[in-house]
PDB file of N, CA and C in Angstrom:
ATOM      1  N   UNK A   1      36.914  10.548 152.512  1.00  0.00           N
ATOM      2  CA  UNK A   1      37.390  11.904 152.696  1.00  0.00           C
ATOM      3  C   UNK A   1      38.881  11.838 153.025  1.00  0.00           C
ATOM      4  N   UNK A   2      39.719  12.943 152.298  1.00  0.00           N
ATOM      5  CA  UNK A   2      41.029  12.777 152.719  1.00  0.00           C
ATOM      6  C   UNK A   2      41.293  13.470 153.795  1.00  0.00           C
ATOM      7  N   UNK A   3      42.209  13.291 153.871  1.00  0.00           N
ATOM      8  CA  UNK A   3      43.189  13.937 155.583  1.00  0.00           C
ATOM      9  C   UNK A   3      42.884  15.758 155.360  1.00  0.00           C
ATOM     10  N   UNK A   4      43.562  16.037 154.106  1.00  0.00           N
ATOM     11  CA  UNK A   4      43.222  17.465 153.937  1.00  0.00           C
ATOM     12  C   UNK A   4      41.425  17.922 154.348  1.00  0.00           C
ATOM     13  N   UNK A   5      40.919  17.361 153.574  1.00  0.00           N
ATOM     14  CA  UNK A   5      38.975  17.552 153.537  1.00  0.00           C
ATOM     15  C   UNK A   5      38.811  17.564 155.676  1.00  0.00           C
ATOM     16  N   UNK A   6      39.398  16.564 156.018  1.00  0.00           N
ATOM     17  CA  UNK A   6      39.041  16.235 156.904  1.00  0.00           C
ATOM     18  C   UNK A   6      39.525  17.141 158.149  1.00  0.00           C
ATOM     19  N   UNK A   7      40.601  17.482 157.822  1.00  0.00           N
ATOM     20  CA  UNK A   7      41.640  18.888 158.777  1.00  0.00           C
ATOM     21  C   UNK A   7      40.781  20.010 158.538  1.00  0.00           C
ATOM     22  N   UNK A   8      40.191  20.634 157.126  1.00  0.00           N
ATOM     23  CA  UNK A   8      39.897  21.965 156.671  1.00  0.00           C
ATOM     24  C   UNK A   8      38.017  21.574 157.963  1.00  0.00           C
ATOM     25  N   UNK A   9      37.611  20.699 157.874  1.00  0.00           N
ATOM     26  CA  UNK A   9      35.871  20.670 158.559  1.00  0.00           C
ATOM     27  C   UNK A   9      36.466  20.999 159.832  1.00  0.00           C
ATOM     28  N   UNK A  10      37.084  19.680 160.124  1.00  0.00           N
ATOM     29  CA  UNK A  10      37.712  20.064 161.874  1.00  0.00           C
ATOM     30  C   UNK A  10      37.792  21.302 162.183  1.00  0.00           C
ATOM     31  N   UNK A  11      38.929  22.459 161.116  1.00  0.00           N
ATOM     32  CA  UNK A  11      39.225  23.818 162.140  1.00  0.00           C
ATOM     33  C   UNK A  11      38.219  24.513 161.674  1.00  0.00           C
ATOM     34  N   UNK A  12      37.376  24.547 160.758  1.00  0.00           N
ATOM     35  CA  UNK A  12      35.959  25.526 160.420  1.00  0.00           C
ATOM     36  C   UNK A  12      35.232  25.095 162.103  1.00  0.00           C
ATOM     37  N   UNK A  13      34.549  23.675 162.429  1.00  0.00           N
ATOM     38  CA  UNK A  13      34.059  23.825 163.765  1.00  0.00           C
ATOM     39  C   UNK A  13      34.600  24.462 164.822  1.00  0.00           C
ATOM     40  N   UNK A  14      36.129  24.317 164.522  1.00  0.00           N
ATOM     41  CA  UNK A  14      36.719  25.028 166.092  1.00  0.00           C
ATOM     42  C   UNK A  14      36.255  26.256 166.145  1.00  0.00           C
ATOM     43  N   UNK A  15      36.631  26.749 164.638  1.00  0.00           N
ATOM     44  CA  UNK A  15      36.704  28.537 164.712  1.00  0.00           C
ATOM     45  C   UNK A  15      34.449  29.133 165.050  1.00  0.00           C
ATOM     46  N   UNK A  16      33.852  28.186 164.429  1.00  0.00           N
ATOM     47  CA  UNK A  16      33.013  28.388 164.848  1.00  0.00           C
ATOM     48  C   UNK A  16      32.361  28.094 166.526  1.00  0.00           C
ATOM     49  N   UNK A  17      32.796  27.455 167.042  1.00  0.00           N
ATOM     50  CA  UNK A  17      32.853  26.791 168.187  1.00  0.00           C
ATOM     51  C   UNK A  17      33.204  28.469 169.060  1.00  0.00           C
ATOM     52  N   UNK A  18      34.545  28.958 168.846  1.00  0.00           N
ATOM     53  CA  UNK A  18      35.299  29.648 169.497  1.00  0.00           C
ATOM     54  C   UNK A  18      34.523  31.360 169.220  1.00  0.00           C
ATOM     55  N   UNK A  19      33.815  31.376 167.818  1.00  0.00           N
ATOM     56  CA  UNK A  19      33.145  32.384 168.080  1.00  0.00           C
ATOM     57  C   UNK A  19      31.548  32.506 168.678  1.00  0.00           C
ATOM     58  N   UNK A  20      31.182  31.159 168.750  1.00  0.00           N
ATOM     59  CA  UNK A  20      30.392  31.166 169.872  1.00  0.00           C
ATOM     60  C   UNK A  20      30.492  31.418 171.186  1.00  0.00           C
ATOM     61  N   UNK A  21      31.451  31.075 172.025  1.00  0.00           N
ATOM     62  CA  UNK A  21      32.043  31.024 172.773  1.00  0.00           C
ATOM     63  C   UNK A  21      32.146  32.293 173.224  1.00  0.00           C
ATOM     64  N   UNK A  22      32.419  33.374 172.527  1.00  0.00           N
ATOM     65  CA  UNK A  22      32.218  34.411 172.691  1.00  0.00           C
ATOM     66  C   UNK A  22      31.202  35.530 172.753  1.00  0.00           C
ATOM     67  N   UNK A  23      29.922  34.591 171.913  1.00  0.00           N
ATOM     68  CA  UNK A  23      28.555  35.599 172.530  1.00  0.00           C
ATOM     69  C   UNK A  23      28.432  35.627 173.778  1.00  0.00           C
ATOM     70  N   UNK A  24      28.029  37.653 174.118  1.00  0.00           N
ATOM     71  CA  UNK A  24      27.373  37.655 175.237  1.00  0.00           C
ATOM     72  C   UNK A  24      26.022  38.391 174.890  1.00  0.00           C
ATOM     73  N   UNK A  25      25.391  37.788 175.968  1.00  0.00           N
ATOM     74  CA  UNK A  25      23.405  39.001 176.142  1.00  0.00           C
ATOM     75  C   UNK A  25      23.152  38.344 174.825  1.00  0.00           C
ATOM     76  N   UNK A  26      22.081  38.530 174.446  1.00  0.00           N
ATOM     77  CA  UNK A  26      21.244  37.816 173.767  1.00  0.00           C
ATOM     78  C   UNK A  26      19.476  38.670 173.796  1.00  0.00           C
ATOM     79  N   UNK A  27      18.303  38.323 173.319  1.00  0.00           N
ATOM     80  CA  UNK A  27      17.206  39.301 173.308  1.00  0.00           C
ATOM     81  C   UNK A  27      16.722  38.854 174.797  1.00  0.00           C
ATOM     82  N   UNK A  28      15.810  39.317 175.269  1.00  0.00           N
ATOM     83  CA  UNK A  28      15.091  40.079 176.730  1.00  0.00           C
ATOM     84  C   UNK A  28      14.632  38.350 177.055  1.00  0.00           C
ATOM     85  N   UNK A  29      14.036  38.049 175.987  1.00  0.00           N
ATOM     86  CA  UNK A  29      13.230  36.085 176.040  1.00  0.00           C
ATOM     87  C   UNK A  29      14.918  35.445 176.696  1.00  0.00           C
ATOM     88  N   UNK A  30      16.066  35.508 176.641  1.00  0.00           N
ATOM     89  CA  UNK A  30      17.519  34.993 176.747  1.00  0.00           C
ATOM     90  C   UNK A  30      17.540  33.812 175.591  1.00  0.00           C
ATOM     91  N   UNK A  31      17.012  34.408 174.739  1.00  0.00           N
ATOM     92  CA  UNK A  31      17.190  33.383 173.308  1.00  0.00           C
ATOM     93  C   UNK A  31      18.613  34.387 172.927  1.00  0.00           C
ATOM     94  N   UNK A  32      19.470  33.231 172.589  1.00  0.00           N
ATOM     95  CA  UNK A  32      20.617  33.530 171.812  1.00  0.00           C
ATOM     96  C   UNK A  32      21.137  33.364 170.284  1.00  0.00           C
ATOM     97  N   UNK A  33      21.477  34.288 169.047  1.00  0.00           N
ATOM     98  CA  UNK A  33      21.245  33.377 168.046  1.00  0.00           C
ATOM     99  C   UNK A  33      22.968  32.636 167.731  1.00  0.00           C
ATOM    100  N   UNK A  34      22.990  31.552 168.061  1.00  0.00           N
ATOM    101  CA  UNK A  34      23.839  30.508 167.901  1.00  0.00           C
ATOM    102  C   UNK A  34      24.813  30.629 166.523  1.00  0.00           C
ATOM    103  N   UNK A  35      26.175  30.623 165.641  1.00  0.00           N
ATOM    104  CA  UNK A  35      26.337  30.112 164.819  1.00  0.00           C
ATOM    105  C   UNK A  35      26.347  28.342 164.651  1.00  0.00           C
ATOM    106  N   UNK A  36      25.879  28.308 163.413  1.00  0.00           N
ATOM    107  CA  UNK A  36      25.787  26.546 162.887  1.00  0.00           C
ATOM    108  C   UNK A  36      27.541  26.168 163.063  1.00  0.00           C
ATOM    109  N   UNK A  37      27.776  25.254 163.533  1.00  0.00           N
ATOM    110  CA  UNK A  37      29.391  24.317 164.168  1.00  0.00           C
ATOM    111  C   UNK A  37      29.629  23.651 163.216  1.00  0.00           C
ATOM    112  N   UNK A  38      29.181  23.393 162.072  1.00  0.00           N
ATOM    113  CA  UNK A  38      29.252  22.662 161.017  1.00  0.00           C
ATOM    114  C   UNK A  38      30.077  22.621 160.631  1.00  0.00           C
ATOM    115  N   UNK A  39      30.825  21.723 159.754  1.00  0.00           N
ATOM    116  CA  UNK A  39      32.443  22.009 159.384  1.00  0.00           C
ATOM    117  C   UNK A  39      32.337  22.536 157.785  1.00  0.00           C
ATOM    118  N   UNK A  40      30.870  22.875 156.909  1.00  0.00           N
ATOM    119  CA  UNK A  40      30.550  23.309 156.046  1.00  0.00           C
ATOM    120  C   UNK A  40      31.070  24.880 155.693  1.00  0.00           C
ATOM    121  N   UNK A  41      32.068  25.179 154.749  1.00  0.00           N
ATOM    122  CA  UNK A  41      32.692  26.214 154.370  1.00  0.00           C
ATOM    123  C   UNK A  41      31.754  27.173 153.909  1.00  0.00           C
ATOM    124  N   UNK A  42      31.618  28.435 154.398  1.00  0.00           N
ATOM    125  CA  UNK A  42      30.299  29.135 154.103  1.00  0.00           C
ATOM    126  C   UNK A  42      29.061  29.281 154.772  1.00  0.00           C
ATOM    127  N   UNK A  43      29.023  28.397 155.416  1.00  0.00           N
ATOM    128  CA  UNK A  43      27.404  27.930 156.097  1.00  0.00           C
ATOM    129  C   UNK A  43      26.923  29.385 157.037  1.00  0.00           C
ATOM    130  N   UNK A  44      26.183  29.803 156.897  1.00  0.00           N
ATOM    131  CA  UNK A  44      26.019  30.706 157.779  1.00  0.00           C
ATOM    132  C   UNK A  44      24.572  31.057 159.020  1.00  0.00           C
ATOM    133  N   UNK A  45      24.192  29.623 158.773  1.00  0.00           N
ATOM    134  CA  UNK A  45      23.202  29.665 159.815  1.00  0.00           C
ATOM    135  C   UNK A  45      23.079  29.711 161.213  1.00  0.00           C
ATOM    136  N   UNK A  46      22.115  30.392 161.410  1.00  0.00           N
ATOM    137  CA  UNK A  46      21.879  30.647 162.705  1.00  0.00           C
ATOM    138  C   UNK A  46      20.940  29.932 163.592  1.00  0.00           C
ATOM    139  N   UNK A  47      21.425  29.458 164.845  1.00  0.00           N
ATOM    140  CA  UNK A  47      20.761  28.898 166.009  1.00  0.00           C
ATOM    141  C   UNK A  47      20.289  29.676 167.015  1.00  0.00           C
ATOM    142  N   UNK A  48      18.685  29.561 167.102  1.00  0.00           N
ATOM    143  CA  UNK A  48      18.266  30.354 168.177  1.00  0.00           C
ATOM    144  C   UNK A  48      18.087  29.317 169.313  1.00  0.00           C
ATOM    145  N   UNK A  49      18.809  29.331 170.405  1.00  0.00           N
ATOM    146  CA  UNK A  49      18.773  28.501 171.430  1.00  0.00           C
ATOM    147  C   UNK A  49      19.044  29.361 172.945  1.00  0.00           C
ATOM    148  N   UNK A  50      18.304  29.224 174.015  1.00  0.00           N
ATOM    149  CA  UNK A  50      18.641  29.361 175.503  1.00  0.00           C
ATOM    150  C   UNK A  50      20.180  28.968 176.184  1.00  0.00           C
ATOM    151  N   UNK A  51      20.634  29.828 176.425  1.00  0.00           N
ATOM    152  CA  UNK A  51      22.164  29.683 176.824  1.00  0.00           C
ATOM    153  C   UNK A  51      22.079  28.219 177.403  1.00  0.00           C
ATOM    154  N   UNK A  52      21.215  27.957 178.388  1.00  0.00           N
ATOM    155  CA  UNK A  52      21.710  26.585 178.877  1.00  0.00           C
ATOM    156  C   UNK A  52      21.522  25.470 177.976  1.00  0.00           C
ATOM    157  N   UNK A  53      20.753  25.756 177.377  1.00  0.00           N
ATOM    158  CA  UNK A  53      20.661  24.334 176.271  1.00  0.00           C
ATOM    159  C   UNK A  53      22.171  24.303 175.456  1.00  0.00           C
ATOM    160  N   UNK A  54      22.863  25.658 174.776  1.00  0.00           N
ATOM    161  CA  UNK A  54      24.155  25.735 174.301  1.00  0.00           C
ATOM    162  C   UNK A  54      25.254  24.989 175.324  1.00  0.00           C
ATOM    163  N   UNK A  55      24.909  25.438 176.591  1.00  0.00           N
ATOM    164  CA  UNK A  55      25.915  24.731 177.560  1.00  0.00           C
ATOM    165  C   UNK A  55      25.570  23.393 177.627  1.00  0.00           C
ATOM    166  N   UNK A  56      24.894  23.017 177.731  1.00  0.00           N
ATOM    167  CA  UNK A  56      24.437  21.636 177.509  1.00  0.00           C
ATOM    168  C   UNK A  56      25.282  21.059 176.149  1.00  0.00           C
ATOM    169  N   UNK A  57      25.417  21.788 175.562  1.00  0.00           N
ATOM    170  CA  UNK A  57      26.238  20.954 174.374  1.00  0.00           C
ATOM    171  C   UNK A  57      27.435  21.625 174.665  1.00  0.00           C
ATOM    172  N   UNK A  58      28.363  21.871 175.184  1.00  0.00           N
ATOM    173  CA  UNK A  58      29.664  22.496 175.431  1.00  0.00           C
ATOM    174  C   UNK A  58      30.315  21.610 176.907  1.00  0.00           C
ATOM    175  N   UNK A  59      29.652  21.069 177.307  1.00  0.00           N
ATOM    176  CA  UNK A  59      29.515  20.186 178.233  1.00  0.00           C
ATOM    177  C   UNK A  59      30.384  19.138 177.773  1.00  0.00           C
ATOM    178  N   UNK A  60      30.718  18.913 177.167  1.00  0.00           N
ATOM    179  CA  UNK A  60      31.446  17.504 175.882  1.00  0.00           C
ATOM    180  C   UNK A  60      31.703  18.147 174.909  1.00  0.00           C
ATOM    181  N   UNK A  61      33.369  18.440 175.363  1.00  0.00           N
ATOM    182  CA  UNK A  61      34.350  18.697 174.108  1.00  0.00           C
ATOM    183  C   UNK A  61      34.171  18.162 172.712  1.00  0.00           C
ATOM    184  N   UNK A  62      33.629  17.336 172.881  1.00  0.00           N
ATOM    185  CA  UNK A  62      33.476  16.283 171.111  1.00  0.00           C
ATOM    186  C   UNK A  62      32.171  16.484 170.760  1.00  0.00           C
ATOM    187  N   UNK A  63      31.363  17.202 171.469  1.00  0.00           N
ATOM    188  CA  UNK A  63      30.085  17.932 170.641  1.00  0.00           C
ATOM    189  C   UNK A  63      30.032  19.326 170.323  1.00  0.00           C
ATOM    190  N   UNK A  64      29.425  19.484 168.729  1.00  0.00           N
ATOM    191  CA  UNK A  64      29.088  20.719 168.210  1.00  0.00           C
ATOM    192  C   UNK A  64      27.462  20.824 168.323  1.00  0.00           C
ATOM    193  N   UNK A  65      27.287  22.067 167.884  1.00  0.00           N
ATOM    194  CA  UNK A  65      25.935  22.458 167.538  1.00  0.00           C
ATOM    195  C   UNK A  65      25.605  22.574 165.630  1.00  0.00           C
ATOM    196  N   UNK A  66      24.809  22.320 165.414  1.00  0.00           N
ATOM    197  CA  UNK A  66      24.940  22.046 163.817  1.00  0.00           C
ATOM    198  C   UNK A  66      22.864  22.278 163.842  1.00  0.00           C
ATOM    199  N   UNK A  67      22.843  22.987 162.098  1.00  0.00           N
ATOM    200  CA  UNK A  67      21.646  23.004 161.942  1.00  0.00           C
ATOM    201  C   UNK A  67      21.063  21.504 161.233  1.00  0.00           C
ATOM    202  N   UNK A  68      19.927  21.308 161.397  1.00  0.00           N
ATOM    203  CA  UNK A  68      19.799  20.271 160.910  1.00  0.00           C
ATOM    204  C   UNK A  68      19.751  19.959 159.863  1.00  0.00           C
ATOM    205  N   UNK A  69      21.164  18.478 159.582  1.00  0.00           N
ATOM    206  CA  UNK A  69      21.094  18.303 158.060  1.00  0.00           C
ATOM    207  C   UNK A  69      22.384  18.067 157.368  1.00  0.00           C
ATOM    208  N   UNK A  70      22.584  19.461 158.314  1.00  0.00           N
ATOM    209  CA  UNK A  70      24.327  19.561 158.401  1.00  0.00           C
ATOM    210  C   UNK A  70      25.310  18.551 159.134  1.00  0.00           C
ATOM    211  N   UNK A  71      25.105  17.431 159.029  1.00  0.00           N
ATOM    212  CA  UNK A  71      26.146  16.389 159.818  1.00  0.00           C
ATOM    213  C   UNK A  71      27.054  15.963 158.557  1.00  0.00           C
ATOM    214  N   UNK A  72      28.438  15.624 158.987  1.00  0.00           N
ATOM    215  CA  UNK A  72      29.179  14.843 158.187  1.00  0.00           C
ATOM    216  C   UNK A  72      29.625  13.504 159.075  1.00  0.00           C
ATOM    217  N   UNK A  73      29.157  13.130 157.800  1.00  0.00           N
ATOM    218  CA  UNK A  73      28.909  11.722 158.501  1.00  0.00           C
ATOM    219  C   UNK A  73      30.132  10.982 158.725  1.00  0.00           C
ATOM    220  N   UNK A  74      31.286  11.303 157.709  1.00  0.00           N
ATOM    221  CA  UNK A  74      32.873  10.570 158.274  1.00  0.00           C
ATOM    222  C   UNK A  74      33.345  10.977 159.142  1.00  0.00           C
ATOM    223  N   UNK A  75      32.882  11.993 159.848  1.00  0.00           N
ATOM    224  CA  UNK A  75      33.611  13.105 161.108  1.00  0.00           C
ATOM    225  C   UNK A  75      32.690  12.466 162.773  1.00  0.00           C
ATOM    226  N   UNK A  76      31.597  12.410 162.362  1.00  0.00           N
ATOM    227  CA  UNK A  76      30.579  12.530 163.479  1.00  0.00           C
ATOM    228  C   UNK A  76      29.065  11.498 163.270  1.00  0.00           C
ATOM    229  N   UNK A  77      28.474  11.802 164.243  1.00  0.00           N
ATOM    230  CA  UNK A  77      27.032  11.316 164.209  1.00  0.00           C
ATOM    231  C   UNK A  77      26.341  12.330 165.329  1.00  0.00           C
ATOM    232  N   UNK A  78      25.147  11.992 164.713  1.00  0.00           N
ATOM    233  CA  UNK A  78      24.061  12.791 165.700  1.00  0.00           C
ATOM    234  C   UNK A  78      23.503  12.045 167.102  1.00  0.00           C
ATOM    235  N   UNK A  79      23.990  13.010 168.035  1.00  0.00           N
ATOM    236  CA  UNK A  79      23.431  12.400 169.492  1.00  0.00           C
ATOM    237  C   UNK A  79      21.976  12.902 169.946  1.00  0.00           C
ATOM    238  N   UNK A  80      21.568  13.604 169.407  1.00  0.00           N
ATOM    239  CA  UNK A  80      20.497  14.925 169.609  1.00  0.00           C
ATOM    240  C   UNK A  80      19.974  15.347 168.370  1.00  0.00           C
ATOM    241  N   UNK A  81      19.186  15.740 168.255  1.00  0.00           N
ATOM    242  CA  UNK A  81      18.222  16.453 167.417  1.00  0.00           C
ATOM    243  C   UNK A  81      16.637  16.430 167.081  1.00  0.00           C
ATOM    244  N   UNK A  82      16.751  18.022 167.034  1.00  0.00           N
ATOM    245  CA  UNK A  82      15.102  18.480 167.003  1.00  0.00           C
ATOM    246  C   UNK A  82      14.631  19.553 165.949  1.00  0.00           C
ATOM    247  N   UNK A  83      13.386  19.686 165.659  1.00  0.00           N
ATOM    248  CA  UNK A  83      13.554  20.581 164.841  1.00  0.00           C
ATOM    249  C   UNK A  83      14.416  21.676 163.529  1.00  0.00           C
ATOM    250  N   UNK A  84      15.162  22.367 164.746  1.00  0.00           N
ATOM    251  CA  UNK A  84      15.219  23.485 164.590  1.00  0.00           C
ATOM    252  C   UNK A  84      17.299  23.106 164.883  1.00  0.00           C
ATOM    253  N   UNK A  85      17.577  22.408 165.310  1.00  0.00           N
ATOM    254  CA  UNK A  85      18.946  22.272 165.637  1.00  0.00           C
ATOM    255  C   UNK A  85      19.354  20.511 165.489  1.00  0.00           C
ATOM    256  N   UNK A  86      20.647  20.198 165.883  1.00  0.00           N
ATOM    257  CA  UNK A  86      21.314  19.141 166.191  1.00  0.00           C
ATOM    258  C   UNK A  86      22.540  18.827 166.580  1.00  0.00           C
ATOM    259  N   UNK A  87      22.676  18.023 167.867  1.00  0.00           N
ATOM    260  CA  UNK A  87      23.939  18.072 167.961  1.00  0.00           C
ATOM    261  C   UNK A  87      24.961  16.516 167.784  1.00  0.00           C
ATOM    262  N   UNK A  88      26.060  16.744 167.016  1.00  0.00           N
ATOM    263  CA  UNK A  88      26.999  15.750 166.606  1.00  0.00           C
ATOM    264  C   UNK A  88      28.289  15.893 167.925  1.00  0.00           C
ATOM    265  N   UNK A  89      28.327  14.348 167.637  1.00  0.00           N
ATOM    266  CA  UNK A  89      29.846  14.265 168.747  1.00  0.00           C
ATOM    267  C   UNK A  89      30.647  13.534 167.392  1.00  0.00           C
ATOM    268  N   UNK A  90      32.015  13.936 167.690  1.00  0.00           N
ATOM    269  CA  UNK A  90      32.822  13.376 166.794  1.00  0.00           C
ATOM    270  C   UNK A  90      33.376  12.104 167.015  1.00  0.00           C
ATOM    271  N   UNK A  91      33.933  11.067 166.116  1.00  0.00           N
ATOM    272  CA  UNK A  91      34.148   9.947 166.139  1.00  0.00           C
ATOM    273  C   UNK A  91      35.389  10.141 166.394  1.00  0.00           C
ATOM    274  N   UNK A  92      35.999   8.514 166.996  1.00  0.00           N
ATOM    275  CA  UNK A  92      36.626   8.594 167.784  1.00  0.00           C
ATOM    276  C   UNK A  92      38.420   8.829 167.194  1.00  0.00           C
ATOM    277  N   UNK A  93      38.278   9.082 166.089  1.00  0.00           N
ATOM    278  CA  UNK A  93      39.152   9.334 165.431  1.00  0.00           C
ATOM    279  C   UNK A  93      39.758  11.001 164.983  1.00  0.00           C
ATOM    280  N   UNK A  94      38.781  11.675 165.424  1.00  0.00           N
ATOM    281  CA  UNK A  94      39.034  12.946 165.319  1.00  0.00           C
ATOM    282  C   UNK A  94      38.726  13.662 167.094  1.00  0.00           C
ATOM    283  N   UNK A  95      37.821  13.145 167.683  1.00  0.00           N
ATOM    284  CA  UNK A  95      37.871  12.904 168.891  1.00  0.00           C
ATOM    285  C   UNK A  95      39.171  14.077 169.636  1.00  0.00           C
ATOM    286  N   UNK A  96      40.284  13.586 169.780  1.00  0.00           N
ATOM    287  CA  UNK A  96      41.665  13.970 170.280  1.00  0.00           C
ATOM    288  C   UNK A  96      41.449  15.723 169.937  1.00  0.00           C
ATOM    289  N   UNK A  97      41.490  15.991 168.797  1.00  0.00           N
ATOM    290  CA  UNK A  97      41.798  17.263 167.772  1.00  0.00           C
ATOM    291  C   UNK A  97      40.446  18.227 168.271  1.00  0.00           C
ATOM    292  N   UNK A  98      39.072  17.365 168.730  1.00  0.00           N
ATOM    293  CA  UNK A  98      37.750  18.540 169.444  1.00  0.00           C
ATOM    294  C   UNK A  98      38.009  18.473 170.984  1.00  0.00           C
ATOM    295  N   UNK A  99      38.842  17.728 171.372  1.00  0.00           N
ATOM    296  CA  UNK A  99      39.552  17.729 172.751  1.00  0.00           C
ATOM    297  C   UNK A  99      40.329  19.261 172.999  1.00  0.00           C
ATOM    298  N   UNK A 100      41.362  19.150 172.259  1.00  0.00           N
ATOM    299  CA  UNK A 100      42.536  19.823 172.287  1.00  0.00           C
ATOM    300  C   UNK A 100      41.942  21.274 172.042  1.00  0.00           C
ATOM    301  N   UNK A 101      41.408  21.364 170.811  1.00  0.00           N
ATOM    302  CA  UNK A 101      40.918  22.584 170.349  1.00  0.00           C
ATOM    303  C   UNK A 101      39.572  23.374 171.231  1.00  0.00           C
ATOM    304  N   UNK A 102      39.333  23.174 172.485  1.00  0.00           N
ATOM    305  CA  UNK A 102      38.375  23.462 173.212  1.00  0.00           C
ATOM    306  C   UNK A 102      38.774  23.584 174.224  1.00  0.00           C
ATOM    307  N   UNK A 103      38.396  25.297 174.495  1.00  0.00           N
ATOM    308  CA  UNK A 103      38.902  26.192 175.076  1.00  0.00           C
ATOM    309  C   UNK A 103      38.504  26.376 176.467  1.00  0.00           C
ATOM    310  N   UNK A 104      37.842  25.243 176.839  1.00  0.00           N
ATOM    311  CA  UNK A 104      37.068  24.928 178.207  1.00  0.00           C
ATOM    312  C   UNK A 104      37.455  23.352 178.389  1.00  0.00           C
ATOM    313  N   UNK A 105      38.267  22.940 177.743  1.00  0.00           N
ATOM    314  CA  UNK A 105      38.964  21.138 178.440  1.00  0.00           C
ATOM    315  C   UNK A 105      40.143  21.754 178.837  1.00  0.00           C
ATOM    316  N   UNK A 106      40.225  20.916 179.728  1.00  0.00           N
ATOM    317  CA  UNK A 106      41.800  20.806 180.812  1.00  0.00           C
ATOM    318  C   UNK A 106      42.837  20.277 179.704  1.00  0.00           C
ATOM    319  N   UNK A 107      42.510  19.219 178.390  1.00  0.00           N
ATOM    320  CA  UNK A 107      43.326  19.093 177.612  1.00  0.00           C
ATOM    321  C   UNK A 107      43.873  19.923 176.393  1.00  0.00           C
ATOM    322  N   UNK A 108      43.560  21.446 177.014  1.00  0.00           N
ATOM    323  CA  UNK A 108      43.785  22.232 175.413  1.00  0.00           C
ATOM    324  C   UNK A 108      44.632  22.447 175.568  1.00  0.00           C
ATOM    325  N   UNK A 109      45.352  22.872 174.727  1.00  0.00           N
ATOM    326  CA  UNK A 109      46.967  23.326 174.043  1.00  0.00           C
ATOM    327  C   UNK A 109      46.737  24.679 173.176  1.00  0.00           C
TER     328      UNK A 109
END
């Protein structure tokens, strides 16, 4: 994957990342429906997950939420997964860039 391929996945997760970030309330059960973090252009799936399990993955800047399936494998690997979801931390090479771009690390810019 080139540098370009590899910049365009990166800011698709942020921007998805960041509009998660922004759900509030969710249905009466506190199931929330999640967007997929995927760096897949288009993707539009949805994660139904319990706020704390989402925080649980927001917990570590270098993890997304992704449906399952959806991993890229030059970017990341899977630390987690079940069913219905999965979550990737990024390698250590892009690492810096899910640091920075996360709006809850002490290292954002």
């Amino acid at each position: 994957m080139n540098d370009i391929g590899t910049r365009r996945i990166a800011l698709n997760q942020v921007a998805l990342r960041q509009l998660n970030e922004a759900i509030t309330g969710g249905r009466r059960d506190g199931v929330i429906a999640f967007r997929c973090e995927c760096g897949q252009l288009g993707c539009n799936r949805l994660i139904a997950l319990h706020r704390p399990t989402y925080e649980a993955v927001r917990g570590d800047s270098r993890r997304f939420l992704i449906a399952p399936g959806h991993v890229v494998a030059e970017l990341e690997h899977v630390v987690e997964s079940s069913p219905d979801h999965a979550v990737v931390e990024t390698h250590p090479h892009t690492a810096a860039f899910a640091e920075r771009s996360d709006p809850r690390s002490p290292r954002a810019h």
